[in-house]
Protein backbone atom coordinates (compact mmCIF):
# COMPACT_ATOMS: atom_id res chain seq x y z
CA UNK A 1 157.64 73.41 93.92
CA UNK A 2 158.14 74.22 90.65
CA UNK A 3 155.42 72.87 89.10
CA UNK A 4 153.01 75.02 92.08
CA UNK A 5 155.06 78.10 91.13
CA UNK A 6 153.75 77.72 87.32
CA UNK A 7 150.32 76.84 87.97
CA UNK A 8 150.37 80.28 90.39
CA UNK A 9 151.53 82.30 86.92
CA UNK A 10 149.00 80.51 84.72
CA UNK A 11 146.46 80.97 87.32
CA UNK A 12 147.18 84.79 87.54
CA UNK A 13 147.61 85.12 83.57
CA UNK A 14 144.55 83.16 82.90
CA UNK A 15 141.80 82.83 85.59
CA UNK A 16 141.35 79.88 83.94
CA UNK A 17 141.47 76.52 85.39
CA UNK A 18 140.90 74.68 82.97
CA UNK A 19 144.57 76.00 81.53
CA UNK A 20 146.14 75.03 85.04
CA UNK A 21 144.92 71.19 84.27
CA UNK A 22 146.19 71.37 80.85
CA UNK A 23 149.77 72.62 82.08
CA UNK A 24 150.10 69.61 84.69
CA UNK A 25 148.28 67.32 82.57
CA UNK A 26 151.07 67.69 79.60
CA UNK A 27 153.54 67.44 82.57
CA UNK A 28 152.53 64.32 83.64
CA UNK A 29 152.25 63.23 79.85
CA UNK A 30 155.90 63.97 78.63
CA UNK A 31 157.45 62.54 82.12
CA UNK A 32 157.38 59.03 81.60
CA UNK A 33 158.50 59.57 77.64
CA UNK A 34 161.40 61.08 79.08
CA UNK A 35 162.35 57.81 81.27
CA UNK A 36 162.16 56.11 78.00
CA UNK A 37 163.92 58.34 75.60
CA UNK A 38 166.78 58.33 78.83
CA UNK A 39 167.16 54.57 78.62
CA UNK A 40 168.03 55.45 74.77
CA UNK A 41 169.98 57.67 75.15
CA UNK A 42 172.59 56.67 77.74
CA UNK A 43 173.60 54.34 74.83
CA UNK A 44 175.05 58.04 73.33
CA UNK A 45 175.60 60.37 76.08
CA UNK A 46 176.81 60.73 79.45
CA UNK A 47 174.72 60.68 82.65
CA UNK A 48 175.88 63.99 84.07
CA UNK A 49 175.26 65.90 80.85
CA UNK A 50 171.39 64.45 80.64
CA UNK A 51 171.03 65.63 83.82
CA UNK A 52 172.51 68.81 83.50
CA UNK A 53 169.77 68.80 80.46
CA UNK A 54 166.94 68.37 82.49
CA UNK A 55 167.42 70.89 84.74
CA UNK A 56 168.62 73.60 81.81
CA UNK A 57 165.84 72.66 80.05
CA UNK A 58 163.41 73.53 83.30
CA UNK A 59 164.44 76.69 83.43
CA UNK A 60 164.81 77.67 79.79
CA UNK A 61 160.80 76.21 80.00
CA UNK A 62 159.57 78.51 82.34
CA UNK A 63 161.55 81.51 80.94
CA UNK A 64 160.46 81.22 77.37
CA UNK A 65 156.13 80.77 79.00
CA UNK A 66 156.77 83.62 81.27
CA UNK A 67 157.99 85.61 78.09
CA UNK A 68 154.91 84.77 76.32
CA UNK A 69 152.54 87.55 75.62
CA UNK A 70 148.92 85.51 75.84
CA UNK A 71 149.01 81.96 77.50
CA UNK A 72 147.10 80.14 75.04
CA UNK A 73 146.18 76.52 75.29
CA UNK A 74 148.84 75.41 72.45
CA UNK A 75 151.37 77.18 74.30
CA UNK A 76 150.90 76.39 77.67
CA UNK A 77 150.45 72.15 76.53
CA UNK A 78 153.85 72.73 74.55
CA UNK A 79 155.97 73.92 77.34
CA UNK A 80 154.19 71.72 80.06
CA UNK A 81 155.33 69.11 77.47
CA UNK A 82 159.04 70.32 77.61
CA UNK A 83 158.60 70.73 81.54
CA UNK A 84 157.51 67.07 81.66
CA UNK A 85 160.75 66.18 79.72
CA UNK A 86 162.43 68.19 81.94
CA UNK A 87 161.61 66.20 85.01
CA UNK A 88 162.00 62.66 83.62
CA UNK A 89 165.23 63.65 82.26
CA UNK A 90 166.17 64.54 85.96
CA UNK A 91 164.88 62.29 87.92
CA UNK A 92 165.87 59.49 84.99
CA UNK A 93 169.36 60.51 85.86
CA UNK A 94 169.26 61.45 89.74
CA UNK A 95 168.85 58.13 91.42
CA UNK A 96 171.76 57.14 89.36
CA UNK A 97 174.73 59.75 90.13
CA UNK A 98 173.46 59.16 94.16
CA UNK A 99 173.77 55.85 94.20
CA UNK A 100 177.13 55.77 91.92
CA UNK A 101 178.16 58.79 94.26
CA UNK A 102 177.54 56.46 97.66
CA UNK A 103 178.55 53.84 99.21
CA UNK A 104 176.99 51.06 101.46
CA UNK A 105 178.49 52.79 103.95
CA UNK A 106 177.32 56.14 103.57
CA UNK A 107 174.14 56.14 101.73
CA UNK A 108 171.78 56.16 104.79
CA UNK A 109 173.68 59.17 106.20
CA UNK A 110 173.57 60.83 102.61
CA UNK A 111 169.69 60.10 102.23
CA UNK A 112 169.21 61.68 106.35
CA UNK A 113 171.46 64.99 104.68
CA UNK A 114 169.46 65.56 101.51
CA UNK A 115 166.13 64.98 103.08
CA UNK A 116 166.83 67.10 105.90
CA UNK A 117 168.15 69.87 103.03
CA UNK A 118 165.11 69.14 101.23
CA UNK A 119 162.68 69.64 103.69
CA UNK A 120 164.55 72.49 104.75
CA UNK A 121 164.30 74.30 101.15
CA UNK A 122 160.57 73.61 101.17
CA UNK A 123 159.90 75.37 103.69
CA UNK A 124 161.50 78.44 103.62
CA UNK A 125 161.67 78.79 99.22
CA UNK A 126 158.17 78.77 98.70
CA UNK A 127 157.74 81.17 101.61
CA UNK A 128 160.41 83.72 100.24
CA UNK A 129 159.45 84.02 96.94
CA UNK A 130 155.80 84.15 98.04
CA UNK A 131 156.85 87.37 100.04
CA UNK A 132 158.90 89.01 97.45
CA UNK A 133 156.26 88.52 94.65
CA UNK A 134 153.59 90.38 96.82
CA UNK A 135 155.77 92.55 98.46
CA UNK A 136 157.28 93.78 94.87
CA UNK A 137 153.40 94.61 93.98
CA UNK A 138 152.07 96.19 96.97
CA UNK A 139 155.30 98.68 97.24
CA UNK A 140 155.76 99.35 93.64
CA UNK A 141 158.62 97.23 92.91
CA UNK A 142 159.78 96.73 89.41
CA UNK A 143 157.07 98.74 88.50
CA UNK A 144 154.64 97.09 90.64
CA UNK A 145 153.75 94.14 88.18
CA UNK A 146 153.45 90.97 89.82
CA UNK A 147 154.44 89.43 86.31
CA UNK A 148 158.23 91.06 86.43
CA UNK A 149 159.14 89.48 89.67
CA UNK A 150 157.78 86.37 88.42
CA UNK A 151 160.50 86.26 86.00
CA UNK A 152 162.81 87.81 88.38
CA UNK A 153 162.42 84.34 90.38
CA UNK A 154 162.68 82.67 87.14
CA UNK A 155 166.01 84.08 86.07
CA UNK A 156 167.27 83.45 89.37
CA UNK A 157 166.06 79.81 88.86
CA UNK A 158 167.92 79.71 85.49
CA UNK A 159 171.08 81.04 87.14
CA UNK A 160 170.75 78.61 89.66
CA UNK A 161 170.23 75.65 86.99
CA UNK A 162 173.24 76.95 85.28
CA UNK A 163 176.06 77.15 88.01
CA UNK A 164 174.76 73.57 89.49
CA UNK A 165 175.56 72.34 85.47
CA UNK A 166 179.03 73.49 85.77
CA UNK A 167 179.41 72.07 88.76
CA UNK A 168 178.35 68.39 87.80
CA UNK A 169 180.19 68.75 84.40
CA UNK A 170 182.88 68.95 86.65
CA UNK A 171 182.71 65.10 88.07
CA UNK A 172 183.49 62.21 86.29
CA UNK A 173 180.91 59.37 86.48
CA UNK A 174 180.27 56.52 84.14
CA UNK A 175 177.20 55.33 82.40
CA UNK A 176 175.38 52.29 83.83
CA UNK A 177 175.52 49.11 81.77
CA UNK A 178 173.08 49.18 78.82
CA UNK A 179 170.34 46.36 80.04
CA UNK A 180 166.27 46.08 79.14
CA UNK A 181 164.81 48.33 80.77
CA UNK A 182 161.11 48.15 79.36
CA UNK A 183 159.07 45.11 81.05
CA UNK A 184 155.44 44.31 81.22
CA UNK A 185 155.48 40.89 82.70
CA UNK A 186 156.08 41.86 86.84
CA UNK A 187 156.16 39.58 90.12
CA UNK A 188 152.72 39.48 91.97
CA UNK A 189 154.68 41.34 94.45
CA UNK A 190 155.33 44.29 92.20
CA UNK A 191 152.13 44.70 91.01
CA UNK A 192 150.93 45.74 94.37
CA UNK A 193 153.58 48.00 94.65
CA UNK A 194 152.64 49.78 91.14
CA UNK A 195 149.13 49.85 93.08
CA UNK A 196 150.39 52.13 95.21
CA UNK A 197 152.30 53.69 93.17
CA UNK A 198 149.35 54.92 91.48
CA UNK A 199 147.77 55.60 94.40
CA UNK A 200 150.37 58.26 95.01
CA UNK A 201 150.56 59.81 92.10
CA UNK A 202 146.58 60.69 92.35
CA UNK A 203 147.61 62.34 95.57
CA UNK A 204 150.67 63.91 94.14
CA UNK A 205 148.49 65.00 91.50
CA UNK A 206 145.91 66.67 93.42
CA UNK A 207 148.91 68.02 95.99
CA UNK A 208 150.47 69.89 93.19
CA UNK A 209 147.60 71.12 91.04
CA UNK A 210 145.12 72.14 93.69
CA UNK A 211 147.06 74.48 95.50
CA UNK A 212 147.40 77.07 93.06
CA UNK A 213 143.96 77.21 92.08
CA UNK A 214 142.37 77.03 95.75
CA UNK A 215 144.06 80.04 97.14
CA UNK A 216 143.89 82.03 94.30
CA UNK A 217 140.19 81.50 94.67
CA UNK A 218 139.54 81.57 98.29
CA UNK A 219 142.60 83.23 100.09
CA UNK A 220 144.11 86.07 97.64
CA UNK A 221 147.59 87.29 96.66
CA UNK A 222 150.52 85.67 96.86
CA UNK A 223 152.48 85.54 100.28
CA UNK A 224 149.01 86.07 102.15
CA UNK A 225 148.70 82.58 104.15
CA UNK A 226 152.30 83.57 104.88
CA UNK A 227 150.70 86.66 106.77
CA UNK A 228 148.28 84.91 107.82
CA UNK A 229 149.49 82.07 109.64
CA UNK A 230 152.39 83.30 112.72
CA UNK A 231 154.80 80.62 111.10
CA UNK A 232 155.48 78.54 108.40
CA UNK A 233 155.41 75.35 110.38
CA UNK A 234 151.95 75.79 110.82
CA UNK A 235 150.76 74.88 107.68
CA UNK A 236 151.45 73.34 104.69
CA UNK A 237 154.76 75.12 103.23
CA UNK A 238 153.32 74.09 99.40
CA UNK A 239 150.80 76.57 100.17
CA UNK A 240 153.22 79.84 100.24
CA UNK A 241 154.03 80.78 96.50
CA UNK A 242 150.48 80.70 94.42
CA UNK A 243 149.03 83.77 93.24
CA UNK A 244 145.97 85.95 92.96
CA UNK A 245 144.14 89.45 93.67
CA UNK A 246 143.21 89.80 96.85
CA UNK A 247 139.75 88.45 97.52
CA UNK A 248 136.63 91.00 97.32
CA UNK A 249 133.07 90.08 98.04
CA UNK A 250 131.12 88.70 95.46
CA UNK A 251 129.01 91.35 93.22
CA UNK A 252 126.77 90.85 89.86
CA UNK A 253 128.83 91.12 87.45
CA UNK A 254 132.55 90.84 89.15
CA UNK A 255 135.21 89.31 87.86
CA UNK A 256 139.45 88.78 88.76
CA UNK A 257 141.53 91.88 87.72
């Protein structure tokens, strides 16, 4: 969701697609450099702070782009870069503090919680903040700027990010034993499964890159398929937060506001 709720703000910002690619495209660069750099450094550092790290630095990322005055190409590459470290460092450390966290005897009913949570959350996030962004512009809130309740959400993010910190710096959890964890030499077996692996990630690609751009072309602000549709169930919930003017009919010479 995040990653939809920054395209949405480049795509308003911008009008520019081309940017939106260039955000998720340094994304998906930095995200497997931060697996690496993980292995590294749980030689140094504990598992709960690098993943406290990852999702501080998620939020300080979209804070400091949403403070920018022009969303240039430099800038918007740089912090897709530190959102890309962002995620590997959190997902690096994730898998780790659930399974260490579990038990054989619990896991299953841990996974049914946190998926049902998870589903839950994307649902009903996207659709809130979807309404309060165009709600806050069509009734003059914060001064009617679209932009100021984007980094409304933001802050609330950060504030988020911050109290779930404390509350893992809270735990104690040890480091896994330092192994190799770089191979390029794979059973027959595991190659297939890197197949579709990859075959994923091109849908995962287009799943979190397309949105944004689609409805701000072709359906208009943000919260409108929310409006448009009599519940969320009925369509895709990833398709609730992106942004955009409402649509107008085509004329010489027209262009996004």
């Amino acid at each position: 969701m995040i990653e939809i709720f920054v395209a949405a703000y480049v795509m308003r910002n911008s009008h520019a697609v081309g940017k939106v690619v260039t955000y998720q495209l340094s994304v998906y660069v930095a995200t497997p450099v931060a697996f690496y750099l993980n292995g590294i450094l749980l030689d140094r550092v504990g598992v709960e702070h690098l993943y406290a790290a990852g999702m501080l630095l998620s939020g300080v990322a979209m804070m400091v782009l949403m403070q920018s005055g022009a969303l240039t190409p430099v800038g918007i590459a740089t912090w897709g870069l530190a959102m890309g470290l962002a995620t590997g460092l959190f997902w690096a450390n994730r898998g780790f503090l659930a399974l260490a966290s579990t038990s054989d005897d619990n896991r299953n009913y841990y996974d049914g919680v946190e998926l049902f949570l998870s589903a839950l959350a994307v649902v009903v996030v996207p659709a809130l903040i979807g309404w309060f962004i165009s709600t806050a512009t069509q009734n003059g809130w914060l001064g009617g700027t679209a932009n100021r309740a984007y980094r409304i959400v933001v802050v609330v993010v950060f504030g988020l990010t911050v109290l779930s910190s404390l509350i893992l710096e809270r735990g104690s959890f040890r480091n896994p034993a330092l192994t190799r964890f770089v191979f390029f030499r794979f059973h027959p077996l595991w190659w297939r499964m890197l197949e579709l692996a990859l075959l994923k990630g091109l849908a995962q690609g287009y799943m979190l890159t397309a949105p944004a751009m689609l409805i701000m072309l072709l359906v208009g602000q943000e919260g409108h398929q929310a409006r448009r549709r009599p519940s969320a169930a009925s369509s895709p919930p990833l398709y609730c937060i992106p942004s955009g003017e409402p649509r107008r009919r085509a004329t010489a010479g027209s262009s996004f506001s």
